[in-house]
C-alpha atoms as a PDB file:
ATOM      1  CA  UNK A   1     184.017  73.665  92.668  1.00  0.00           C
ATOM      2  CA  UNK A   2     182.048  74.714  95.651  1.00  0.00           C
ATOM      3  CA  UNK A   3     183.762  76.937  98.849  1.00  0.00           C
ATOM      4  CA  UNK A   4     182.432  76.041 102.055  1.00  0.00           C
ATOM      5  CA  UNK A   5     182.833  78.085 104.867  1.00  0.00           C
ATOM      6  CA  UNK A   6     182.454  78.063 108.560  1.00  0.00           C
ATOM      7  CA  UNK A   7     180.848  80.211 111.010  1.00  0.00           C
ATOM      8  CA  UNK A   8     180.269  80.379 114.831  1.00  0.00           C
ATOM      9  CA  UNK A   9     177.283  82.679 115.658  1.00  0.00           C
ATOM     10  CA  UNK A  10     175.797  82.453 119.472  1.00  0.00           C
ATOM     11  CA  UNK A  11     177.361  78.997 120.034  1.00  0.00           C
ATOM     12  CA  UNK A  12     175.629  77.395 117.044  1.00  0.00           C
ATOM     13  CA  UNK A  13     177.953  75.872 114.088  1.00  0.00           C
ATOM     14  CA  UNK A  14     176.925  77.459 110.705  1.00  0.00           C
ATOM     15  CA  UNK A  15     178.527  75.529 107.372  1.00  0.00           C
ATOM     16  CA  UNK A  16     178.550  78.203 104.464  1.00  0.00           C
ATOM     17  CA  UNK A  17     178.480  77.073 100.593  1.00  0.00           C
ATOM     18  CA  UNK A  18     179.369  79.245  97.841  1.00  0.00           C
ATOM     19  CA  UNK A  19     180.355  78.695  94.330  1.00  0.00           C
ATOM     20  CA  UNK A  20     179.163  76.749  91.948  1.00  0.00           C
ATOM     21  CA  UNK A  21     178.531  72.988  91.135  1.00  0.00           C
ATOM     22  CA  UNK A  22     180.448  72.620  88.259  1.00  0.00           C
ATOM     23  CA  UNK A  23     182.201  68.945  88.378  1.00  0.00           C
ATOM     24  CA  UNK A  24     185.889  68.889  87.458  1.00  0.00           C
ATOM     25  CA  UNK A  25     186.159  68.057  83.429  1.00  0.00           C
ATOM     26  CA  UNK A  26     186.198  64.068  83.011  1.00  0.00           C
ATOM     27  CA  UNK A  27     189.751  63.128  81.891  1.00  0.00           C
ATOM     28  CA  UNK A  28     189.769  61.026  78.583  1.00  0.00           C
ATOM     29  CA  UNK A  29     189.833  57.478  78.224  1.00  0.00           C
ATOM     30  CA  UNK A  30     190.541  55.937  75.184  1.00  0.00           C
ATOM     31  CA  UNK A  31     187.388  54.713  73.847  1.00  0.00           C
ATOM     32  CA  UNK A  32     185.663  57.724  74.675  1.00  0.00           C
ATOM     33  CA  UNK A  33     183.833  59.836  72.083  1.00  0.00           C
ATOM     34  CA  UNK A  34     186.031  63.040  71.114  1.00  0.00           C
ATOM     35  CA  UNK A  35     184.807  66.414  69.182  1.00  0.00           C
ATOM     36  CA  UNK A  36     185.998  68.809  66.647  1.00  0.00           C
ATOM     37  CA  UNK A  37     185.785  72.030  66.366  1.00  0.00           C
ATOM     38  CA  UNK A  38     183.098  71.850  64.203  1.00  0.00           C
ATOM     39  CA  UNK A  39     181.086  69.648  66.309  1.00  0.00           C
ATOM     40  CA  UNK A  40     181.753  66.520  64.879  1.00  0.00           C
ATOM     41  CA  UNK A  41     181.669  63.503  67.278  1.00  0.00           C
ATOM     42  CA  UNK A  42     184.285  60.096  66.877  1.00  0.00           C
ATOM     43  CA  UNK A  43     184.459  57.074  68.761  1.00  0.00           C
ATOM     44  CA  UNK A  44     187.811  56.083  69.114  1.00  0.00           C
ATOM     45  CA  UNK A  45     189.613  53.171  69.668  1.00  0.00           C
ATOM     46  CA  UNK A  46     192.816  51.694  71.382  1.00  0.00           C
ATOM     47  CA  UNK A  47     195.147  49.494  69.494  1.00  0.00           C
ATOM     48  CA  UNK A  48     198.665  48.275  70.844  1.00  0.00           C
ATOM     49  CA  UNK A  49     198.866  51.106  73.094  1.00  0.00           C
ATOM     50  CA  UNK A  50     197.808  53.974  70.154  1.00  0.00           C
ATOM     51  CA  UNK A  51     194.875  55.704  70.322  1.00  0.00           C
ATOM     52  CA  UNK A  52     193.050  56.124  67.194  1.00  0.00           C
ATOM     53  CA  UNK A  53     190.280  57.594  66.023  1.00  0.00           C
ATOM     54  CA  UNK A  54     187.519  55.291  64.316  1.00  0.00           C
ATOM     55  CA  UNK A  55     186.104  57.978  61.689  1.00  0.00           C
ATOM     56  CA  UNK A  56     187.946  59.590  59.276  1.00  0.00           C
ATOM     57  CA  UNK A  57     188.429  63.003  60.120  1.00  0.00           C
ATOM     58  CA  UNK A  58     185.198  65.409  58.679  1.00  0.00           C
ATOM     59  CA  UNK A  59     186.531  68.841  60.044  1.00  0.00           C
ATOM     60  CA  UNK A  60     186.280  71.985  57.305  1.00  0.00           C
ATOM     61  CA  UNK A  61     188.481  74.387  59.732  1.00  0.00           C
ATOM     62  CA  UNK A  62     191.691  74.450  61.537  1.00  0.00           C
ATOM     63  CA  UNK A  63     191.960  73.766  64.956  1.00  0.00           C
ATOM     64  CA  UNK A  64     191.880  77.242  65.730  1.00  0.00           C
ATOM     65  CA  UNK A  65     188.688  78.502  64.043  1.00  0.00           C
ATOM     66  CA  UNK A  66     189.224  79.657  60.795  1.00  0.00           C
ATOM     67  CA  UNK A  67     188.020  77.716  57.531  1.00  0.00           C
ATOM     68  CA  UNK A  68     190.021  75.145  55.562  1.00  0.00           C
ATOM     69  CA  UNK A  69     189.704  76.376  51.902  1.00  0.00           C
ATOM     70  CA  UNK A  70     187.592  74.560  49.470  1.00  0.00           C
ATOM     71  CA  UNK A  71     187.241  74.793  45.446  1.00  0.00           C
ATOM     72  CA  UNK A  72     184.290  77.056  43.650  1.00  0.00           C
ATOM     73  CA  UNK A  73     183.280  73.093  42.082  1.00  0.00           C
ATOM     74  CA  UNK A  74     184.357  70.385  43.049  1.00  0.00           C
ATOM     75  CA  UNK A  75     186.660  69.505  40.004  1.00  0.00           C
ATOM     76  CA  UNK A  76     188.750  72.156  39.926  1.00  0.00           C
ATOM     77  CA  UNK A  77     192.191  71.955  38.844  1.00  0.00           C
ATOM     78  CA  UNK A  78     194.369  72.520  41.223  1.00  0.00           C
ATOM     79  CA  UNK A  79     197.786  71.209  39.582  1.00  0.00           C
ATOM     80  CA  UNK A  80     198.898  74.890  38.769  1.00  0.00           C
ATOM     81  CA  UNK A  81     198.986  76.079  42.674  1.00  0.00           C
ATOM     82  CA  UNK A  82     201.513  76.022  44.455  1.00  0.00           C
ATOM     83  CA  UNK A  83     200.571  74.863  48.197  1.00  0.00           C
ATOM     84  CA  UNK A  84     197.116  74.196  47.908  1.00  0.00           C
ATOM     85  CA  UNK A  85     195.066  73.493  51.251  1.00  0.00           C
ATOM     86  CA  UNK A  86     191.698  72.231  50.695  1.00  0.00           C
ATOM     87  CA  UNK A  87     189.408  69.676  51.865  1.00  0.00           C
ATOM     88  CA  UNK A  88     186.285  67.979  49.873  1.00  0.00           C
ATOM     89  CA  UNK A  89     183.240  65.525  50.319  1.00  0.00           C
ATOM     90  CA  UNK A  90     183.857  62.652  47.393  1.00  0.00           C
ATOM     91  CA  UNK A  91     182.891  64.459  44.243  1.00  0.00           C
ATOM     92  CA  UNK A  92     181.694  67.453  46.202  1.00  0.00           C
ATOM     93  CA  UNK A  93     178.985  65.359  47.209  1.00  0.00           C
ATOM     94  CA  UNK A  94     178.073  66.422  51.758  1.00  0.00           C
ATOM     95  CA  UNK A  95     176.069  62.857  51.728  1.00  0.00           C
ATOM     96  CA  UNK A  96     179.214  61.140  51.622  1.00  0.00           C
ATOM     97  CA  UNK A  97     180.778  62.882  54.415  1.00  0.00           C
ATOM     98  CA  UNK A  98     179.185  61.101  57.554  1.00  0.00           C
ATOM     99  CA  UNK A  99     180.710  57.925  56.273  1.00  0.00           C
ATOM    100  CA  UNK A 100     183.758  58.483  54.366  1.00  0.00           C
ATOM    101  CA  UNK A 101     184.696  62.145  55.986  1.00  0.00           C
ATOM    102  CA  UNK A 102     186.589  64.748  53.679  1.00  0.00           C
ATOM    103  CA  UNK A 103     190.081  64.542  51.379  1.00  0.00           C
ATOM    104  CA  UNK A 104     192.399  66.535  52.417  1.00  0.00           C
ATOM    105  CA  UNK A 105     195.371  68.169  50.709  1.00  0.00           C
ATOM    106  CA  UNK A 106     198.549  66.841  52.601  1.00  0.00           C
ATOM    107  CA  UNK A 107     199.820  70.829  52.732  1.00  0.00           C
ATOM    108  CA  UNK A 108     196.154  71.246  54.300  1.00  0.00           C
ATOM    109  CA  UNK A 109     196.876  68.691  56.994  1.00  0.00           C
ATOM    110  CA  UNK A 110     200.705  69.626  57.697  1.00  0.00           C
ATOM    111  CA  UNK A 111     199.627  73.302  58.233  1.00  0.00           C
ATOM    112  CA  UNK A 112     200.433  74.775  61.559  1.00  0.00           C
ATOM    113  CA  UNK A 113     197.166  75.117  62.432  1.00  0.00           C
ATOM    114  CA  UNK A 114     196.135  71.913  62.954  1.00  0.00           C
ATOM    115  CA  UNK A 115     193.314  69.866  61.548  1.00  0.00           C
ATOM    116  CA  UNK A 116     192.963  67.106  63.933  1.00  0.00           C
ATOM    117  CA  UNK A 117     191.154  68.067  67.509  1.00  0.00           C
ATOM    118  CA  UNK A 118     193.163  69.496  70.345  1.00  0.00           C
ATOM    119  CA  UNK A 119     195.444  66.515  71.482  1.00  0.00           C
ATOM    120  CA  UNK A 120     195.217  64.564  68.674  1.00  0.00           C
ATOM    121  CA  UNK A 121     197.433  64.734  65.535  1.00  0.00           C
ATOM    122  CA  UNK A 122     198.387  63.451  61.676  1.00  0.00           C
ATOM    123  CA  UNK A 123     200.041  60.306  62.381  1.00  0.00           C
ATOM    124  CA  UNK A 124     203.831  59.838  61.112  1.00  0.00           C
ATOM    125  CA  UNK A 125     205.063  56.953  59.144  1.00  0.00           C
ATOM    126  CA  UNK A 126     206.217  55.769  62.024  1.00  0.00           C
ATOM    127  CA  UNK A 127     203.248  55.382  64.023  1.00  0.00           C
ATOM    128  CA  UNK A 128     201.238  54.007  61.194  1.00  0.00           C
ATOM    129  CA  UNK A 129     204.159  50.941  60.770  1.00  0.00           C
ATOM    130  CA  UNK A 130     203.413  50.207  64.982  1.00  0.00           C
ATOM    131  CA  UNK A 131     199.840  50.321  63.993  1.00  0.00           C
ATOM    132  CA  UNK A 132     200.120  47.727  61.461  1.00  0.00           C
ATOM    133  CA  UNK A 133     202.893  45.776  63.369  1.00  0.00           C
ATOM    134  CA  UNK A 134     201.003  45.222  66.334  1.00  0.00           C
ATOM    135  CA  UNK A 135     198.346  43.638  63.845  1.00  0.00           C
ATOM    136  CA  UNK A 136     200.759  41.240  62.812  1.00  0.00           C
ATOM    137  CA  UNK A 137     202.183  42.920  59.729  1.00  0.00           C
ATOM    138  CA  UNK A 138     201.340  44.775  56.404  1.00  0.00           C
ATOM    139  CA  UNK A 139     201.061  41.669  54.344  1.00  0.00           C
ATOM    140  CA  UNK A 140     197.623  40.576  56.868  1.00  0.00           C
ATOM    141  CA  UNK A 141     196.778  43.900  58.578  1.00  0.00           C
ATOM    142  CA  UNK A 142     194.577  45.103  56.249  1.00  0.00           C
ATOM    143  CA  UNK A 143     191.804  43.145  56.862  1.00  0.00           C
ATOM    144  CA  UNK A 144     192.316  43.577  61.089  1.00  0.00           C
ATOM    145  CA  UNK A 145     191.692  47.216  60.086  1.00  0.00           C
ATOM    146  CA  UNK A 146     188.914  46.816  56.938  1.00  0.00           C
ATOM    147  CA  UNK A 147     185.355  47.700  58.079  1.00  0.00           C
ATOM    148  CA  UNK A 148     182.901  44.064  57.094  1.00  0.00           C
ATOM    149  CA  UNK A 149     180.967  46.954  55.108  1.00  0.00           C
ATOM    150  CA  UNK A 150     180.988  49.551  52.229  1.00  0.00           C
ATOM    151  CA  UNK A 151     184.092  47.619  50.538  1.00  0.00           C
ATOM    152  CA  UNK A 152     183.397  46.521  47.287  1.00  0.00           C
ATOM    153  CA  UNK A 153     183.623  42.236  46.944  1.00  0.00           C
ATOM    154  CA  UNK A 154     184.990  40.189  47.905  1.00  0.00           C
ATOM    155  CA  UNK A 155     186.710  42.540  50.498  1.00  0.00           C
ATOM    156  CA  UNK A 156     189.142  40.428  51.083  1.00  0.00           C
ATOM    157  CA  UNK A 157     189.786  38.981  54.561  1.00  0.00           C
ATOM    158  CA  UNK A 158     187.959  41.732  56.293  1.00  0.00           C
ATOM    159  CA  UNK A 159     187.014  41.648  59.749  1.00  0.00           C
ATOM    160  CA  UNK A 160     187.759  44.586  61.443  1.00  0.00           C
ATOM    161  CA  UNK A 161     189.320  42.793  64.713  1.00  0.00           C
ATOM    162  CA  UNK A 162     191.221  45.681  65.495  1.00  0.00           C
ATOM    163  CA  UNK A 163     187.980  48.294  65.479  1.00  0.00           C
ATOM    164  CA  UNK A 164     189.825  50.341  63.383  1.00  0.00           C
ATOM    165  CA  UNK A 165     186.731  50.167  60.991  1.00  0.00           C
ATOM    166  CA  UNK A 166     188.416  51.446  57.791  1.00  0.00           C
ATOM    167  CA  UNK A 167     185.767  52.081  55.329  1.00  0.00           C
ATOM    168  CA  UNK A 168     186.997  52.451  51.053  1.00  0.00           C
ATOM    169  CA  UNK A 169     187.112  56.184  50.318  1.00  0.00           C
ATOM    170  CA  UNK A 170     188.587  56.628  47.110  1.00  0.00           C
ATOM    171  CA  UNK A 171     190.771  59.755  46.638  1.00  0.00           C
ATOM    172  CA  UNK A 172     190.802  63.226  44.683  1.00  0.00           C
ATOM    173  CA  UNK A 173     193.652  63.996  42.341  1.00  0.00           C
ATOM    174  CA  UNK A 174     195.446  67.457  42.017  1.00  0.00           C
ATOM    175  CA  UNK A 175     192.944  67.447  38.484  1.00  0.00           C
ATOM    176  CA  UNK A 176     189.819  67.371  39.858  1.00  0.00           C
ATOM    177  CA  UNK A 177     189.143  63.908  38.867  1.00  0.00           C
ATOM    178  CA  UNK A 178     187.408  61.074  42.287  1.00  0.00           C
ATOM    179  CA  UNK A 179     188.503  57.986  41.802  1.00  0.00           C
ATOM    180  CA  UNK A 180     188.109  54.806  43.958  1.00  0.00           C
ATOM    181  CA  UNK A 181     185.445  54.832  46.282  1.00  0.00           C
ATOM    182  CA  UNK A 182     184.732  51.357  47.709  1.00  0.00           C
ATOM    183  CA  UNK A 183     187.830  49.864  46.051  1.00  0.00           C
ATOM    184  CA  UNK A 184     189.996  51.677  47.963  1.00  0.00           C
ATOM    185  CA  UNK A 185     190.942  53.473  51.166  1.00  0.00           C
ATOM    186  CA  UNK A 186     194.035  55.993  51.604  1.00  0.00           C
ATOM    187  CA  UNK A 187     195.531  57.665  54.364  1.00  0.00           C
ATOM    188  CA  UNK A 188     198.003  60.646  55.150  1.00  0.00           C
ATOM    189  CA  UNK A 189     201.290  60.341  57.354  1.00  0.00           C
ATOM    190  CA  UNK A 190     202.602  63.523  58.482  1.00  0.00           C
ATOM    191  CA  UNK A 191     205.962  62.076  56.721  1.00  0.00           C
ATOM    192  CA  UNK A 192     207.198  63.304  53.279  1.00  0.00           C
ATOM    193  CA  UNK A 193     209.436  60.056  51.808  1.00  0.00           C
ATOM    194  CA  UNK A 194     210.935  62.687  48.903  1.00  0.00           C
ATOM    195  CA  UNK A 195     209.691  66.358  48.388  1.00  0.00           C
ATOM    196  CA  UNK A 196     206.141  66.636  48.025  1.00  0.00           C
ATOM    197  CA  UNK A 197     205.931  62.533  47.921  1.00  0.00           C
ATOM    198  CA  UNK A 198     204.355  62.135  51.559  1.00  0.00           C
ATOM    199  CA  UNK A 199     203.954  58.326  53.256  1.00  0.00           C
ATOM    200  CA  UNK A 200     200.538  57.063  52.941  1.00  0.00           C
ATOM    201  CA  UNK A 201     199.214  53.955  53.837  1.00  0.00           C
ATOM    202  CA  UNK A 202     196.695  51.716  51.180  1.00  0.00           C
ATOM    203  CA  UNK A 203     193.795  49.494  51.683  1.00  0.00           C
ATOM    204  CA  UNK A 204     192.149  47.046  48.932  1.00  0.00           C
ATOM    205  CA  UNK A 205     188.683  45.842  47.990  1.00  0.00           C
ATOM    206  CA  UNK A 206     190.777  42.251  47.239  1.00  0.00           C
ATOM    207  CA  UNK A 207     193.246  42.203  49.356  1.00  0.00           C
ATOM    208  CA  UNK A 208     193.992  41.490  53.341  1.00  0.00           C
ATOM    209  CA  UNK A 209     197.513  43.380  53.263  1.00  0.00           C
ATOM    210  CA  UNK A 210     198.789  46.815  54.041  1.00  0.00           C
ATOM    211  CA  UNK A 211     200.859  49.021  51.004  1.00  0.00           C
ATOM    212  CA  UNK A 212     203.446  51.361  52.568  1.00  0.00           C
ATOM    213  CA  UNK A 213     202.978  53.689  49.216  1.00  0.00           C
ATOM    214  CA  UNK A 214     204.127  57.342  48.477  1.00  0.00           C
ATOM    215  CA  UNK A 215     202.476  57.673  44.884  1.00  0.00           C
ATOM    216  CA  UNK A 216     200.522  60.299  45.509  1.00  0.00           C
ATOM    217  CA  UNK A 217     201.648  63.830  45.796  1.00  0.00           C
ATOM    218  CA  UNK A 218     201.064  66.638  48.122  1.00  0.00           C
ATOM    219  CA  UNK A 219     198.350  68.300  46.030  1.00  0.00           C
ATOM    220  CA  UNK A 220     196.395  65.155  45.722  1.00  0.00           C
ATOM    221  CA  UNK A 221     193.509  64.871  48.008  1.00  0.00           C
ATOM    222  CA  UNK A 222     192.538  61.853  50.858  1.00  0.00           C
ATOM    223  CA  UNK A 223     191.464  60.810  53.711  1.00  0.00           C
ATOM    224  CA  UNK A 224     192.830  61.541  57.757  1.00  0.00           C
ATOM    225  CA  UNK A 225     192.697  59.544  60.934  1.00  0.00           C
ATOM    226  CA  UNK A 226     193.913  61.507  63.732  1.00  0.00           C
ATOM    227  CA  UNK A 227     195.984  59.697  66.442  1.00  0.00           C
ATOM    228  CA  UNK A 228     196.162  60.873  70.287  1.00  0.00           C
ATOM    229  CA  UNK A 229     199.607  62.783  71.349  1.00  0.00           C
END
């Protein structure tokens, strides 16, 4: 902000500046771009009073600086540790980050550091069940939040009304092993259903609907959409 001061000098009126120009930060607006701290850039997106992100989430390091581990290769078995936190491209492969982002390890995401941009969070079961109600319901949701692209056919009932733009990013499992890409997309809720069984939420190549699933466990590796607080 600029100071401005005034002066009277031998009757003449003298207006002062000081400071600097800087303009006050622009507050966000859903729709707006948002960053990480790794410089990523995603557009988000406003659905039934949420605010979503449209990417998945491409961050490798906590919201406070520091790195979010990784394995020596890429299909490393993991099964043996005990609270692994990692993130990968699909089959180690950085090409496949700009349009799938990473898999995460759900004790990567829950970690108190935070993964998701200052403001922004994992979203709970909860919040993913409004997400899909306001699109009418998990059995024709899916296809509301299905990108028209990189889905295997037929992609059933895809049309991405909601601008959600889910793409099909496959997963990693706690054995190294990437499965899935363009058949199907999974996503993280902050909310365990039984220990080390977290909520996730499931999206088909051939099919329009939503699966409320908890199949995979917490050392099993896929993909994050951040919500706003």
């Amino acid at each position: 902000m600029k100071n401005q001061f005034i002066i009277l000098m031998a009757g003449i009126l003298f207006i002062v500046s000081c400071g600097n120009d800087t303009p006050e930060p622009k507050e966000f607006v859903c729709g707006d771009t948002i960053t990480d701290i790794d410089g990523n850039v995603y557009n988000t997106v406003s659905i039934g009073g949420q605010c979503w992100m449209k990417e998945n989430l491409k961050t490798t390091k906590y919201r406070n600086g520091e790195s979010i581990g990784t394995t020596s290769t890429a299909t490393l078995d993991i099964s043996s540790e005990t609270t692994p936190k990692y993130q990968w491209a699909y089959e180690g492969n950085e090409s496949n980050v700009a349009t799938y982002g990473r898999l995460y390890t759900w004790f990567a995401i829950t970690d108190s550091r935070n993964v998701c941009p200052d403001g922004w969070h994992i979203p709970t079961d909860a919040e993913w069940t409004a997400l899909t109600d306001t699109l009418g319901g998990i059995s024709v949701a899916g296809g509301k939040l299905k990108s028209t692209t990189n889905w295997t056919t037929p992609n059933t009932g895809a049309t991405n009304a909601s601008g959600f733009s889910a793409f099909a990013n496959g997963w990693r499992s706690n054995a190294g092993i990437f499965e899935d890409k363009d058949l199907f997309g999974h996503w993280w809720s902050a909310t365990e259903n039984t220990a080390n069984a977290p909520f996730l939420r499931v999206l088909y190549y051939d099919f329009d609907g939503v699966t409320r699933a908890s199949y995979f466990g917490s050392k099993d590796a896929i993909s994050v959409r951040c919500v706003k607080d």
